[in-house]
C-alpha atoms as a PDB file:
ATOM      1  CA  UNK A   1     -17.062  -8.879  -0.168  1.00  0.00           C
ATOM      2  CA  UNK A   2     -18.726  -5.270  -0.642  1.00  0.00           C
ATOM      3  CA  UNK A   3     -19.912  -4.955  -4.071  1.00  0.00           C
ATOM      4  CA  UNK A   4     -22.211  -2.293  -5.582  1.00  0.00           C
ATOM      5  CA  UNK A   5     -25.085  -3.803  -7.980  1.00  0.00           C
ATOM      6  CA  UNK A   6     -26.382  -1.630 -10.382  1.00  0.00           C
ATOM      7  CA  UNK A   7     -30.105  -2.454 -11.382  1.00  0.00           C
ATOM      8  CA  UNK A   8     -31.828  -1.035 -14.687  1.00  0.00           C
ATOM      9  CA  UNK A   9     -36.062  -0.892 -15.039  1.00  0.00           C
ATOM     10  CA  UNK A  10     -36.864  -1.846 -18.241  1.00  0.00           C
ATOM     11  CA  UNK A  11     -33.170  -1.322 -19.958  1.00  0.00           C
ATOM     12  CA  UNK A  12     -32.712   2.706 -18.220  1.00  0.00           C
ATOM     13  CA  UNK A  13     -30.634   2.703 -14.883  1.00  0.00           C
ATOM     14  CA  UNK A  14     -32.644   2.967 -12.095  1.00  0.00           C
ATOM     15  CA  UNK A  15     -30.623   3.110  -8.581  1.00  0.00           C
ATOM     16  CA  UNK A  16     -27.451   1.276  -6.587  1.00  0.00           C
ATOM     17  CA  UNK A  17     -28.217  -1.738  -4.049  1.00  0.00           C
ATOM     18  CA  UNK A  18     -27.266  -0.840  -0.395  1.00  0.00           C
ATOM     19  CA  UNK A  19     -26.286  -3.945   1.458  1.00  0.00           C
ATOM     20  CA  UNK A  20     -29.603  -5.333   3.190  1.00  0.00           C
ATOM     21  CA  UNK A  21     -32.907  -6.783   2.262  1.00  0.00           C
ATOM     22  CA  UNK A  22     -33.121  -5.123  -1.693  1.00  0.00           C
ATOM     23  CA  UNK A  23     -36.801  -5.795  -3.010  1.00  0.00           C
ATOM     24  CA  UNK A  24     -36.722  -6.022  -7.159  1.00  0.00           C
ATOM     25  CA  UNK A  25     -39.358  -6.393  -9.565  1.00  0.00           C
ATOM     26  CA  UNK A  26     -39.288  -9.582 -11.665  1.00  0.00           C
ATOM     27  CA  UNK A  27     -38.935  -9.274 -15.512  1.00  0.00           C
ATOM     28  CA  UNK A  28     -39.020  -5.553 -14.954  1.00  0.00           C
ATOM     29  CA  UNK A  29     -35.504  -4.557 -12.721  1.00  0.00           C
ATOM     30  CA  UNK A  30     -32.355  -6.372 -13.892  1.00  0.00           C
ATOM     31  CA  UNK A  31     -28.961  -6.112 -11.908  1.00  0.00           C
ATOM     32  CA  UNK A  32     -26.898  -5.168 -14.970  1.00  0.00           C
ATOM     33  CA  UNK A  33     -23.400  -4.641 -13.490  1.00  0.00           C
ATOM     34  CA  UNK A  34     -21.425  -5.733 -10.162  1.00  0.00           C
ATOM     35  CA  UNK A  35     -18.827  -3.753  -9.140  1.00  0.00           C
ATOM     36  CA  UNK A  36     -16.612  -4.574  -5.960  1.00  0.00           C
ATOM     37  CA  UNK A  37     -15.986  -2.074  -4.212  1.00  0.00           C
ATOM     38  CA  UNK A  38     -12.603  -3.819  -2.639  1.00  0.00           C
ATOM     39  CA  UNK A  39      -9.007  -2.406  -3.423  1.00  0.00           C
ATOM     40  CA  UNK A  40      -7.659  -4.293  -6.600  1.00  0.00           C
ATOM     41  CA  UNK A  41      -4.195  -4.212  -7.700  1.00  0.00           C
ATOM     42  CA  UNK A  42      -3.393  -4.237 -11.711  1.00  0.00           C
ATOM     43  CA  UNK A  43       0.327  -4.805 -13.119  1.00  0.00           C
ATOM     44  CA  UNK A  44       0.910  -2.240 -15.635  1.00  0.00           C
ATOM     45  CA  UNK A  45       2.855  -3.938 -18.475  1.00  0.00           C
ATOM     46  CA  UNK A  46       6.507  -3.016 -19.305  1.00  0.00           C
ATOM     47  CA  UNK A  47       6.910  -0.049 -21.655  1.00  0.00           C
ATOM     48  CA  UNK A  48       9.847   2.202 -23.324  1.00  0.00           C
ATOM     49  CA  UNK A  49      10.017   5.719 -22.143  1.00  0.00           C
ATOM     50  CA  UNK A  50      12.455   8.107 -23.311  1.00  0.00           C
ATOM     51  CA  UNK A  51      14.115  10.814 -20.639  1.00  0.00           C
ATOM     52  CA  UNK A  52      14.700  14.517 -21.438  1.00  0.00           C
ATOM     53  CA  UNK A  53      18.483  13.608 -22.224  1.00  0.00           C
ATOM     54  CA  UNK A  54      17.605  10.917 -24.498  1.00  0.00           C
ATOM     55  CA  UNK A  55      17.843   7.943 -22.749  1.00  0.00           C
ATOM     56  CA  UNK A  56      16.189   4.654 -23.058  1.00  0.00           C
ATOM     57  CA  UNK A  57      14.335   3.028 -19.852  1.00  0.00           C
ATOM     58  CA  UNK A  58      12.295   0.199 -19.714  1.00  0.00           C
ATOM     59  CA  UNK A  59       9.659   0.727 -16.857  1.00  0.00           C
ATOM     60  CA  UNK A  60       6.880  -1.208 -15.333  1.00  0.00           C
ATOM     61  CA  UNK A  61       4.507  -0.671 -12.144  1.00  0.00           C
ATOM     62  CA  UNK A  62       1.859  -1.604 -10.417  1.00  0.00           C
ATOM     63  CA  UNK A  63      -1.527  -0.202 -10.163  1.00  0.00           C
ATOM     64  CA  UNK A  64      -3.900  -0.022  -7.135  1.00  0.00           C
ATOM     65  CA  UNK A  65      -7.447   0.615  -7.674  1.00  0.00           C
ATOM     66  CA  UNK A  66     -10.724   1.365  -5.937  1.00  0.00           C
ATOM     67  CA  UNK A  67     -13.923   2.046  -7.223  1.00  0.00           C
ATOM     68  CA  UNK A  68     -15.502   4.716  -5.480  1.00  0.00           C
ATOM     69  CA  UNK A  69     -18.699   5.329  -7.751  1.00  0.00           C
ATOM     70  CA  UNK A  70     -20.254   2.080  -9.270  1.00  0.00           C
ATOM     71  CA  UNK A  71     -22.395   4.108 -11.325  1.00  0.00           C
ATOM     72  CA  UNK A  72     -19.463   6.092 -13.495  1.00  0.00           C
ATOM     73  CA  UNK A  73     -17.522   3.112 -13.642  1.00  0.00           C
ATOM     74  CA  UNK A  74     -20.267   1.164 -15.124  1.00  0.00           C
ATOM     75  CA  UNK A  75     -21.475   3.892 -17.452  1.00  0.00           C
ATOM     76  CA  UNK A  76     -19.014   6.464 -17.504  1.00  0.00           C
ATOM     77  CA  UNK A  77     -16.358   3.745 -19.620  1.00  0.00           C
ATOM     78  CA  UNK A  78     -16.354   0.586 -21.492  1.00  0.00           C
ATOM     79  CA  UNK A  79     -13.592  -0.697 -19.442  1.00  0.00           C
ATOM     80  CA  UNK A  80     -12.251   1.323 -16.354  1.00  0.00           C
ATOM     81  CA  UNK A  81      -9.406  -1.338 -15.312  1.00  0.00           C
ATOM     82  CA  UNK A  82      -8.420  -1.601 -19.235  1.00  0.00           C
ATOM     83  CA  UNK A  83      -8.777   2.727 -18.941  1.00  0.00           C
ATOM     84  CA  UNK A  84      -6.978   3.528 -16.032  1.00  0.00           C
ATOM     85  CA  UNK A  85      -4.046   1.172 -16.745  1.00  0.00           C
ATOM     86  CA  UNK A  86      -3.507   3.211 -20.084  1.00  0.00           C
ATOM     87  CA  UNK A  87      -3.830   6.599 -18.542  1.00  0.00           C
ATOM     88  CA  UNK A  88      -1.310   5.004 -16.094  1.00  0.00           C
ATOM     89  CA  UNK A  89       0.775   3.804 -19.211  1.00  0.00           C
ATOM     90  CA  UNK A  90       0.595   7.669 -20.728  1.00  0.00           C
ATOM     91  CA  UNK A  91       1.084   9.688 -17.386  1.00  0.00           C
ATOM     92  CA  UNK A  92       4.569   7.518 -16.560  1.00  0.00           C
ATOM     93  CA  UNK A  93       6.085   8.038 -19.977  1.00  0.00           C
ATOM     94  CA  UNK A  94       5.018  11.653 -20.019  1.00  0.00           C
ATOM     95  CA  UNK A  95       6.637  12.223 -16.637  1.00  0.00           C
ATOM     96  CA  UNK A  96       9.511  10.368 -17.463  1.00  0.00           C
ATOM     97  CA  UNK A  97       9.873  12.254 -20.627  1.00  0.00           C
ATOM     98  CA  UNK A  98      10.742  16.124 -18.332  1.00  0.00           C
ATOM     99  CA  UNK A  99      13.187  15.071 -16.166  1.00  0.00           C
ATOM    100  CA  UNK A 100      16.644  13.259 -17.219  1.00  0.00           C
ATOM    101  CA  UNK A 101      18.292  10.247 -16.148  1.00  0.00           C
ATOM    102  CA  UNK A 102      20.128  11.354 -13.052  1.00  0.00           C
ATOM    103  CA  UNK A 103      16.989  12.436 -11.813  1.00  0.00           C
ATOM    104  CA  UNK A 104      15.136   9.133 -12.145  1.00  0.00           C
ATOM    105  CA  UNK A 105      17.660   7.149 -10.113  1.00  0.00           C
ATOM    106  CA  UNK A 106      17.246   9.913  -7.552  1.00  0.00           C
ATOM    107  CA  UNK A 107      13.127   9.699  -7.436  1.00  0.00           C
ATOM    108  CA  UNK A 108      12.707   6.279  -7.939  1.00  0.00           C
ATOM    109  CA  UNK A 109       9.713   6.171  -5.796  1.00  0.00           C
END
């Protein structure tokens, strides 16, 4: 499985592990994070969006997700799965909201 471990010196971050032979400093480097660096797939939960002709849809989706930097999505958010599915959330109702219902049954993908 690739993952990406993230090691701090004494509490600051200090540098990624590269697959291999890693040496680390007892007491002094900690691995503080694992990310895998494998394609995950998140179900985004069903949600109300309104068109520009005022309808009513209920939509869901799924998300796929790769982590391409282990250090931003370690320090860059508290939760980057728990992040991206809301900015997921947002973007679909906002793009639902300019076009009108005709339209949606036309782009469904």
């Amino acid at each position: 499985v690739p993952q990406a471990w993230v090691v701090e010196r004494m509490g600051k971050y200090h540098r990624i592990l590269e697959p291999g032979l890693n040496i680390l400093i007892p007491i002094i480097d900690k691995i503080k994070y694992v990310q895998s660096l494998k394609e995950i797939a998140i179900d985004v939960p069903q949600q109300s969006a309104i068109t520009s002709d005022n309808v009513t849809l209920s939509i869901d989706g799924v998300l796929y997700l790769k982590i391409n930097d282990p250090y931003l999505a370690s320090y860059g958010v508290e939760d980057p799965e728990f992040a991206i599915t809301q900015l997921a959330q947002t973007t679909m109702r906002s793009e639902l909201g300019k076009i009108s219902l005709d339209k949606v049954f036309r782009e469904r993908e």
